[in-house]
Protein backbone atom coordinates (compact mmCIF):
# COMPACT_ATOMS: atom_id res chain seq x y z
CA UNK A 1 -41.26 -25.19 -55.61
CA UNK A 2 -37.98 -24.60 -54.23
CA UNK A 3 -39.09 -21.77 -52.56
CA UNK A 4 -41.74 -23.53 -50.77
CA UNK A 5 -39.56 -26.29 -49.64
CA UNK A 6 -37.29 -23.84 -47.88
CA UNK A 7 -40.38 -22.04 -46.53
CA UNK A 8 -41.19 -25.16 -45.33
CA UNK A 9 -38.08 -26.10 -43.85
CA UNK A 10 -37.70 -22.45 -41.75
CA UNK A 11 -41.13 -23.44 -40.51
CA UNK A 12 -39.87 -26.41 -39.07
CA UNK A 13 -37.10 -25.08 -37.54
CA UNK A 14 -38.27 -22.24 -35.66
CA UNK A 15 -41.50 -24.63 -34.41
CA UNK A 16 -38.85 -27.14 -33.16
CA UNK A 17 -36.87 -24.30 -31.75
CA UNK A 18 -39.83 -23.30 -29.90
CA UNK A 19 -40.35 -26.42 -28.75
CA UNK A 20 -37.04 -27.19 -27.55
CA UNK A 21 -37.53 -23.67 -25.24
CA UNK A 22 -40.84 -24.97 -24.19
CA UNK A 23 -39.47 -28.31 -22.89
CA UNK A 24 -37.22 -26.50 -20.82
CA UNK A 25 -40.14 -25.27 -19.22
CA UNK A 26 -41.97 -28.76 -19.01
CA UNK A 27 -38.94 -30.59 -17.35
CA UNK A 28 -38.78 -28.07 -14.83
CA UNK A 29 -42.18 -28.87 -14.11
CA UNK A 30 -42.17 -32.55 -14.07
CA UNK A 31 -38.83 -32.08 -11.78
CA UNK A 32 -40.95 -30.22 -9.36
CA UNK A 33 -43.35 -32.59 -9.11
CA UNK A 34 -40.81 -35.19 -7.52
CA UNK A 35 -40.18 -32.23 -4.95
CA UNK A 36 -41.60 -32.88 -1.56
CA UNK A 37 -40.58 -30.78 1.87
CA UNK A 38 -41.02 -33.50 3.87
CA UNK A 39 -39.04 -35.90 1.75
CA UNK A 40 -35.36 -36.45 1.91
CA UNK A 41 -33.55 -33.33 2.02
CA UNK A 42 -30.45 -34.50 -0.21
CA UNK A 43 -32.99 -35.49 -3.19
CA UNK A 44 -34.71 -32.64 -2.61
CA UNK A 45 -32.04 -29.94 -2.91
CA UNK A 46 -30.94 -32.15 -6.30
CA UNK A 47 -34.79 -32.01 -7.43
CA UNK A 48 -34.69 -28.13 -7.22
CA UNK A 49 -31.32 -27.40 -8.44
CA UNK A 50 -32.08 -29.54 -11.42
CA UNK A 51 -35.33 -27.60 -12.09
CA UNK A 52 -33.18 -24.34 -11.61
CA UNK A 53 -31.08 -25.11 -14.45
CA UNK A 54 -33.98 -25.89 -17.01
CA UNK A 55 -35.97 -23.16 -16.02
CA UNK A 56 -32.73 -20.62 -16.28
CA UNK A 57 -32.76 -21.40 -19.72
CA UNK A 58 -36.31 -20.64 -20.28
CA UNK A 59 -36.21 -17.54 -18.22
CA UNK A 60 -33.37 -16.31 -20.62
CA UNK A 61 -35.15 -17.31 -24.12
CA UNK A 62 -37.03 -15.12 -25.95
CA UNK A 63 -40.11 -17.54 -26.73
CA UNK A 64 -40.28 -18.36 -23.27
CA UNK A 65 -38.89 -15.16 -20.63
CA UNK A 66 -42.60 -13.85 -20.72
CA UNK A 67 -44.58 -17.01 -20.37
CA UNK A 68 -46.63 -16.85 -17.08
CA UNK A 69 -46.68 -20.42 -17.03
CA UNK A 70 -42.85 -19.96 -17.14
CA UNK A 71 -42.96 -17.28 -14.20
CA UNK A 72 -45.10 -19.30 -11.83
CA UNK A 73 -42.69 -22.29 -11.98
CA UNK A 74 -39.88 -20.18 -11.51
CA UNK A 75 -41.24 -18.62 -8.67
CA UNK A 76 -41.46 -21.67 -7.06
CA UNK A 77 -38.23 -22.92 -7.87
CA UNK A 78 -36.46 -20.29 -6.37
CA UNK A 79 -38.79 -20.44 -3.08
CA UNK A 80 -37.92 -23.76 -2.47
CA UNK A 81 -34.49 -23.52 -3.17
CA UNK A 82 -34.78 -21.36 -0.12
CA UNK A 83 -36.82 -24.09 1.08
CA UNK A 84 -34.66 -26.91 0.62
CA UNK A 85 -31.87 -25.14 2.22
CA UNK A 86 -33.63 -24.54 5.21
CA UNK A 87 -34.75 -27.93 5.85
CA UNK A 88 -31.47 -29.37 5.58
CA UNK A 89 -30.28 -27.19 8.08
CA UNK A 90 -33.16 -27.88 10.65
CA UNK A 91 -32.80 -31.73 10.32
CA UNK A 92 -28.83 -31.83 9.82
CA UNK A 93 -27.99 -28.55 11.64
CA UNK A 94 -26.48 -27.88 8.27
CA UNK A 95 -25.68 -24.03 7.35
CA UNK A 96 -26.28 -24.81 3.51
CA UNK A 97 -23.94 -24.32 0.81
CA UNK A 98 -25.04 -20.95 -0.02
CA UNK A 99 -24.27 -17.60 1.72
CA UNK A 100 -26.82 -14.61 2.70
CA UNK A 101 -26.62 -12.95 -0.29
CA UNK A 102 -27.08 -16.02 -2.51
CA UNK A 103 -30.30 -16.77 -0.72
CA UNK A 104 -31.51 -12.77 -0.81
CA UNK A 105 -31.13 -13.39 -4.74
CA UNK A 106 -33.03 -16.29 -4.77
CA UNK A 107 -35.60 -14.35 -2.80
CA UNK A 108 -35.69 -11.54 -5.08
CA UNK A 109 -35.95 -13.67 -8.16
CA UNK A 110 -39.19 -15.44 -7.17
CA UNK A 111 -40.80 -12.58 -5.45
CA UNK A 112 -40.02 -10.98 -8.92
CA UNK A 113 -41.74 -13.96 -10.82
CA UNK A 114 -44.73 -13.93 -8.30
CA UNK A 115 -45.22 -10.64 -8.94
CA UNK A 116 -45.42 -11.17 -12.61
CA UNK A 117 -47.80 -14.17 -12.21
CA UNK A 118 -50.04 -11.79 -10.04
CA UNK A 119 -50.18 -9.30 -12.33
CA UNK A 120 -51.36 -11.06 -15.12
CA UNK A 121 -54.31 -9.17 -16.82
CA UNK A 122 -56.17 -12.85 -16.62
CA UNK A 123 -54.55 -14.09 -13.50
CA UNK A 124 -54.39 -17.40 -15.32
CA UNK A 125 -52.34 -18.68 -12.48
CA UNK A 126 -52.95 -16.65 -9.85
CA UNK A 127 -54.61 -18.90 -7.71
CA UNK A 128 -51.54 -21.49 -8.25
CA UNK A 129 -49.28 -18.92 -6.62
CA UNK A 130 -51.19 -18.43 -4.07
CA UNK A 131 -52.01 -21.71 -3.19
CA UNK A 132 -48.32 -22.81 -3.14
CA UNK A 133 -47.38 -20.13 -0.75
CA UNK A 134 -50.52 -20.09 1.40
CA UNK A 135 -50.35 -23.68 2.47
CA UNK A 136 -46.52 -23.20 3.73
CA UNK A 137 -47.90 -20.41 5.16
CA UNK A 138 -50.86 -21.19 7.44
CA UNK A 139 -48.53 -24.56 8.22
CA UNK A 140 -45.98 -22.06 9.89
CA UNK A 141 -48.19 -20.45 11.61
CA UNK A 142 -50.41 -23.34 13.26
CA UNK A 143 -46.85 -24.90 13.91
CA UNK A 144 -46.33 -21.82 16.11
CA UNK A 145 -49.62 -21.86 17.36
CA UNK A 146 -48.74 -25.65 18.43
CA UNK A 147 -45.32 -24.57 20.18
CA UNK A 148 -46.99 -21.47 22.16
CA UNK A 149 -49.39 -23.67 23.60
CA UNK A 150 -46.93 -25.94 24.72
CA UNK A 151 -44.92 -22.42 25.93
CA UNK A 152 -42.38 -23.55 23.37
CA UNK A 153 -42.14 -19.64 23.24
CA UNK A 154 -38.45 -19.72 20.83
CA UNK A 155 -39.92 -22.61 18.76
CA UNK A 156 -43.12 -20.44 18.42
CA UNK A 157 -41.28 -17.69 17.62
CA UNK A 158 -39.20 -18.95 14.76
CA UNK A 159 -42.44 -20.49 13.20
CA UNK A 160 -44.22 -17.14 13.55
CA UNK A 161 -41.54 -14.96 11.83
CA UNK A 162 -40.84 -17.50 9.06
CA UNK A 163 -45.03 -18.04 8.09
CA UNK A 164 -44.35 -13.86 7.96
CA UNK A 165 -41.42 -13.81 5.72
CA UNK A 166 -43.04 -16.77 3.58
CA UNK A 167 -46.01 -14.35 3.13
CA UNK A 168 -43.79 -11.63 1.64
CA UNK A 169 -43.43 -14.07 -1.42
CA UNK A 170 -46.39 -12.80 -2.41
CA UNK A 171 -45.29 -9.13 -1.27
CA UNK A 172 -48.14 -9.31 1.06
CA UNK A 173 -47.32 -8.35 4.95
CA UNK A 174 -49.16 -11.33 7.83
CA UNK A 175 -50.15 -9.15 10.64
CA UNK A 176 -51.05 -11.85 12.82
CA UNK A 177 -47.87 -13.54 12.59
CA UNK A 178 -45.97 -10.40 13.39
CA UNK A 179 -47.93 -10.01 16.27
CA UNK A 180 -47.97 -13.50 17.55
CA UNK A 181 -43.70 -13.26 16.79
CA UNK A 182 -43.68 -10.45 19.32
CA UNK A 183 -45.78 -11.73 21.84
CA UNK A 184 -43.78 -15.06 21.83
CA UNK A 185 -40.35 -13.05 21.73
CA UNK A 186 -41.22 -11.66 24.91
CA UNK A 187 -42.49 -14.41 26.54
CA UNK A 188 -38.92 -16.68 25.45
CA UNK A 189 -37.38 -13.51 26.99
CA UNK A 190 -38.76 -13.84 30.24
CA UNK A 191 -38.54 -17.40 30.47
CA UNK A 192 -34.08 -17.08 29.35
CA UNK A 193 -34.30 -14.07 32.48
CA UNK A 194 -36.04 -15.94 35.25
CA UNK A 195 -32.95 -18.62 34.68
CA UNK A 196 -30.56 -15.91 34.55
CA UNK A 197 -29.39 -16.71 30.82
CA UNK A 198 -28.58 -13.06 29.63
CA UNK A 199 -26.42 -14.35 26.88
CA UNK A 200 -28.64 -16.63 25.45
CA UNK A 201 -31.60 -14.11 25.78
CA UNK A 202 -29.67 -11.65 24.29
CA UNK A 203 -28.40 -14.27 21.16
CA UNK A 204 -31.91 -15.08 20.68
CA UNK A 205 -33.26 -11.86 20.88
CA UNK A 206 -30.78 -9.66 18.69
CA UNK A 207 -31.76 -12.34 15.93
CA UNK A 208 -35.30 -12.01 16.15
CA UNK A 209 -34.73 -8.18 15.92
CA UNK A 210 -32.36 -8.44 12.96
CA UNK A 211 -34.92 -10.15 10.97
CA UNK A 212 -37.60 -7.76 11.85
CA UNK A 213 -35.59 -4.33 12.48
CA UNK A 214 -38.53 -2.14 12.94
CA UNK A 215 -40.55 -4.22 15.37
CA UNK A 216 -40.25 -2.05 18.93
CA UNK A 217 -41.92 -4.65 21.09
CA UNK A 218 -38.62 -6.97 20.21
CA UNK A 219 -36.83 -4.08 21.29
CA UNK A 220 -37.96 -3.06 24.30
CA UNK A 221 -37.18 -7.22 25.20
CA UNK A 222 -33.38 -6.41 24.54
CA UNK A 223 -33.74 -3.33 26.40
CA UNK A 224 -35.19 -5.61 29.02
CA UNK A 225 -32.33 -7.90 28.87
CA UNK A 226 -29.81 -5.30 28.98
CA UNK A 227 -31.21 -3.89 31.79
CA UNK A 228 -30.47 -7.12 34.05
CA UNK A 229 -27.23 -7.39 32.91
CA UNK A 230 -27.17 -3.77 34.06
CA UNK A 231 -25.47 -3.12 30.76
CA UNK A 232 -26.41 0.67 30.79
CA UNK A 233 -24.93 1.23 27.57
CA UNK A 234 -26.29 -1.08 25.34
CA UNK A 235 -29.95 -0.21 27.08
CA UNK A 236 -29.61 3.13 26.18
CA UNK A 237 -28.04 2.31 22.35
CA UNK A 238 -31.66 -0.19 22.00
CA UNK A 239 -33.86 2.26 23.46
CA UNK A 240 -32.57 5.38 21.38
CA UNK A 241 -33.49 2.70 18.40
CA UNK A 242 -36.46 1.88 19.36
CA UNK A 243 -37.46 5.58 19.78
CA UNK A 244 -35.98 6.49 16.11
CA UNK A 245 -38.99 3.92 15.25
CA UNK A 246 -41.59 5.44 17.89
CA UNK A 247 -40.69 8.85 19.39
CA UNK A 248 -43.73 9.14 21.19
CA UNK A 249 -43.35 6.60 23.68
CA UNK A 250 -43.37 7.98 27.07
CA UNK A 251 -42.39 3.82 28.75
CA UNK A 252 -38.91 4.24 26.80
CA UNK A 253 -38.45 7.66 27.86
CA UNK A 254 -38.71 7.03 31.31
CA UNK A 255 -36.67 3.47 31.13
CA UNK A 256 -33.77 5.68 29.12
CA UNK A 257 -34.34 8.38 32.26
CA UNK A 258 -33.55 5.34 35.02
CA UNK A 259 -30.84 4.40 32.88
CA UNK A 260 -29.34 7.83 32.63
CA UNK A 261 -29.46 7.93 36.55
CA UNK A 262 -27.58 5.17 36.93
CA UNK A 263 -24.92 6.44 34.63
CA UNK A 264 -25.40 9.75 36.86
CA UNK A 265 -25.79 12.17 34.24
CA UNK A 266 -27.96 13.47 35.75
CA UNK A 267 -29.20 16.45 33.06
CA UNK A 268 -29.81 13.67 30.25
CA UNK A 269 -31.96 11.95 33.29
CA UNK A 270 -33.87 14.69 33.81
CA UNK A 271 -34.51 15.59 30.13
CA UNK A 272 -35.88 12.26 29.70
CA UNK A 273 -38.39 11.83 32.15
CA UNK A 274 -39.37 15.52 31.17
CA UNK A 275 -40.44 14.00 28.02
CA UNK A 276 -42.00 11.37 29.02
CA UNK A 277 -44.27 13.41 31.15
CA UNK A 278 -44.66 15.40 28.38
CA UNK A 279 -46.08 12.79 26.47
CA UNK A 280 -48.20 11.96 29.43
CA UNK A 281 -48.71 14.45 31.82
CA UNK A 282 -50.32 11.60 34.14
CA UNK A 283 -47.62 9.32 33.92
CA UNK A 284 -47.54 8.33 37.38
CA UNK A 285 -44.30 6.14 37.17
CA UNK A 286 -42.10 9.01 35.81
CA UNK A 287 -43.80 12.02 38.19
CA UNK A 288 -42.76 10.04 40.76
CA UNK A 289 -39.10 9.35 39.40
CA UNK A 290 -38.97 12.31 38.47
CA UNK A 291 -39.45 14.36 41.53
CA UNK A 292 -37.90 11.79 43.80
CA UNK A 293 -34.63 12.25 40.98
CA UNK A 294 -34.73 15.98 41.49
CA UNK A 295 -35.08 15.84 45.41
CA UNK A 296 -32.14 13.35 45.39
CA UNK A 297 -29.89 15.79 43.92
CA UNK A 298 -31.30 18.75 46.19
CA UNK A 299 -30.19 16.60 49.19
CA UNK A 300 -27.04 16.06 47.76
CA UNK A 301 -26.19 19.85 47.06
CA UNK A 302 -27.46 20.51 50.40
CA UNK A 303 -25.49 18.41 52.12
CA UNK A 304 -22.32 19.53 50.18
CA UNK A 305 -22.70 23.02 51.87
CA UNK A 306 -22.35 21.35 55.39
CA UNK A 307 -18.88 20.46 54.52
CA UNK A 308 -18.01 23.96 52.74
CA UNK A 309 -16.94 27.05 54.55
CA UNK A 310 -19.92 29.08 54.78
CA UNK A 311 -17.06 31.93 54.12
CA UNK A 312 -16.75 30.46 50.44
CA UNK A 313 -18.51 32.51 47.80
CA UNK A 314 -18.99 28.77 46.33
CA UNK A 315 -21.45 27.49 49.45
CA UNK A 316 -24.28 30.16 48.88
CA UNK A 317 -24.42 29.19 44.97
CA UNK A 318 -24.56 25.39 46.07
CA UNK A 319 -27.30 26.57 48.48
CA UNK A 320 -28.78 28.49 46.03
CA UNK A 321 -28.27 25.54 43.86
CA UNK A 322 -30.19 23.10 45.92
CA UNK A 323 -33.32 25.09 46.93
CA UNK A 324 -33.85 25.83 43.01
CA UNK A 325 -34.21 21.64 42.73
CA UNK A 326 -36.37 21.30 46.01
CA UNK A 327 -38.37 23.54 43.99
CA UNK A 328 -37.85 21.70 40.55
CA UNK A 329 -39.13 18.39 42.74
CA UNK A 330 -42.34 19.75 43.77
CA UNK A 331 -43.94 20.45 40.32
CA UNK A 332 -43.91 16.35 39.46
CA UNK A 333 -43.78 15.52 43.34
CA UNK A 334 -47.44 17.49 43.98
CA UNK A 335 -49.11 16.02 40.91
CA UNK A 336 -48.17 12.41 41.82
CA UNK A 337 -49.53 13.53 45.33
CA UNK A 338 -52.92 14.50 44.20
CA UNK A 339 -53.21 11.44 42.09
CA UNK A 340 -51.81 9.25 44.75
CA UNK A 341 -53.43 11.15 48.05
CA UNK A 342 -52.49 8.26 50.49
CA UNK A 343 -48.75 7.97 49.64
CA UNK A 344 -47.66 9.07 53.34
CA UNK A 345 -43.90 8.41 52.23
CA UNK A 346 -44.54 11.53 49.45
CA UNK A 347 -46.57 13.60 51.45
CA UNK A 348 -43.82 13.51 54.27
CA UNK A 349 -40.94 14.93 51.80
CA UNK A 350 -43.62 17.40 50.14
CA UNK A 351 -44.57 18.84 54.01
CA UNK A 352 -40.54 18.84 54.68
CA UNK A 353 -39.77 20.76 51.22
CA UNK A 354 -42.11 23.48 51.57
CA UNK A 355 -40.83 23.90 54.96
CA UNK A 356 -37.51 24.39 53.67
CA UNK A 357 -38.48 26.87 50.91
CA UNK A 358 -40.34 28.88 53.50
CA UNK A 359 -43.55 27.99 52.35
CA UNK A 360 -45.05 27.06 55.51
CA UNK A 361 -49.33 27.19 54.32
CA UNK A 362 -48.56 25.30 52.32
CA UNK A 363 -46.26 23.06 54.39
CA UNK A 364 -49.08 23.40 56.48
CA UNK A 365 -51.80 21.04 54.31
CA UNK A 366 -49.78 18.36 53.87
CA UNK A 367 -48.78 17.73 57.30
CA UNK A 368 -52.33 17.68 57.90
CA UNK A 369 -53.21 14.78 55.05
CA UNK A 370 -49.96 13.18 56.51
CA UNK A 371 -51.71 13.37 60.49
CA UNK A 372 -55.17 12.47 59.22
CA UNK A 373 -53.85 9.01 57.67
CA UNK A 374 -51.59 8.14 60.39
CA UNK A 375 -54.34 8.37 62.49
């Protein structure tokens, strides 16, 4: 009989220990249910810092660290910590009273109890997850859908990226939103250029970037900004970024090619267009460049031997110099030509180069396109 009794009595124990976990888990809930994003922010950050600490305790506890049920609530918990934080700081320009990493942790710990949720064999609460994400989701986006309408292009892009990075909660990617970031990134850009506010372009811009590191488009806006600043250096630090990410784009070749120019290094410059009619051997923008870049130089040498004494050993290797990059000029110079046959400013320099290399049929033919369209 005694042995019963204390049977009895362990029973009891270990069901009201069990219980005790399990509350944990139900107080969290029923503090969630007071939480409400659009509510006040102060009773909100209280609601989910309360929940926090109930549902730490079940997350810790044996009778309750696997419970799905467990999981999904913590998910959300730590989301709208996030959450809370955020809204305070929109309404009250408020930075929160946690740091970065604080908020990466809170991340981590409900895209790790998502996760669990979702990969329940029975998915028991699968749709709850998704359903609480979802509908912050698609209200980010139509919120930037609003603002890009109204060419609220930063507003638009802030909603875009966050209804992206809510989406990851689920460790699921929102192309559309990525997209739509980018396109209102660059239109913000132009509209901070056309009133000349470089710094504030650039501010906006480097932030947008930082959030989403491997997004080129983003770049090529800072690139854009940098370029009228005429910072050289930090265009040619964001382009050489944005081709670690995209190595086959022959636009940022031939932008980092301008640049080099204007920094006159004049071998990098040449190197780059190179590859970006290499990429392209039709590239129009960069033949042209290109040739009129090599020329340039040519004209220079050439003109340096008019000041040299033609006695100098030097002057004949600067002459020699210069014809070898009339030469170099004609290979990207005649294919622009023949895809641009009424350029009369191109065919002028292509009829006086040949001349100077002694190549005077061919001289010959383009003075003749160059007559016919004059008259």
């Amino acid at each position: 009989m005694k042995k019963q009794l204390l049977f009895i009595g362990l029973a009891l124990a270990v069901s009201t220990t069990t219980f005790a976990q399990k509350k944990n888990v139900t107080d969290a809930i029923l503090l969630m249910r007071k939480y409400n994003p659009t509510g006040d922010v102060d009773a909100n950050l209280k609601t989910v810092t309360d929940a926090k600490n109930f549902i730490d305790l079940a997350a810790v506890n044996p009778e309750t660290a696997e419970d799905f049920k467990m999981h999904l609530y913590r998910a959300e918990i730590y989301y709208a910590l996030n959450e809370a934080n955020d809204l305070k700081a929109l309404k009250e320009n408020y930075n929160g009273p946690t740091d970065a990493n604080t908020t990466k942790e809170w991340k981590a710990i409900s895209v790790a109890s998502f996760k669990k949720v979702l990969d329940d064999p029975k998915k028991t609460y699968k749709a709850d997850a998704e359903t609480f994400i979802n509908m912050r989701v698609e209200l980010l986006f139509n919120l930037g859908i609003t603002a890009y309408n109204d060419k609220k292009y930063t507003d638009a892009a802030k909603a875009f990226l966050k209804a992206s990075e809510v989406k990851s909660y689920l460790g699921e990617t929102f192309k559309d939103a990525e997209v739509n970031t980018s396109l209102a990134v660059n239109y913000a850009v132009e509209d901070f250029l056309a009133a000349k506010k470089y710094d504030e372009a650039l501010a906006f811009a480097t932030s947008m970037s930082d959030a989403m590191p491997q997004n080129i488009d983003i770049l090529i806006s800072i690139v854009n900004i940098n370029l009228q600043k005429g910072d050289v250096a930090a265009t040619e630090t964001y382009i050489n970024k944005a081709l670690a990410i995209d190595p086959s784009n022959k636009q940022l070749y031939y932008v980092l090619g301008t640049s080099y120019m204007d920094k006159k290094e004049n071998d990098k410059a040449t190197a780059a267009l190179q590859k970006a009619i290499e990429i392209d051997p039709n590239y129009n923008e960069a033949l042209y460049q290109l040739g009129a870049h090599l020329y340039n130089l040519a004209v220079e040498k050439r003109n340096k031997t008019i000041e040299m004494d033609y006695k100098d050993p030097k002057t004949a290797l600067v002459e020699k110099e210069a014809m070898d990059l009339f030469q170099q000029a004609l290979v990207p110079l005649e294919k622009y030509a023949s895809q641009n046959e009424n350029d009369k400013a191109i065919l002028d320099i292509l009829y006086k180069t040949n001349m100077k290399l002694g190549k005077i049929d061919k001289a010959q033919e383009y003075k003749k396109r160059l007559d016919a369209l004059k008259n």
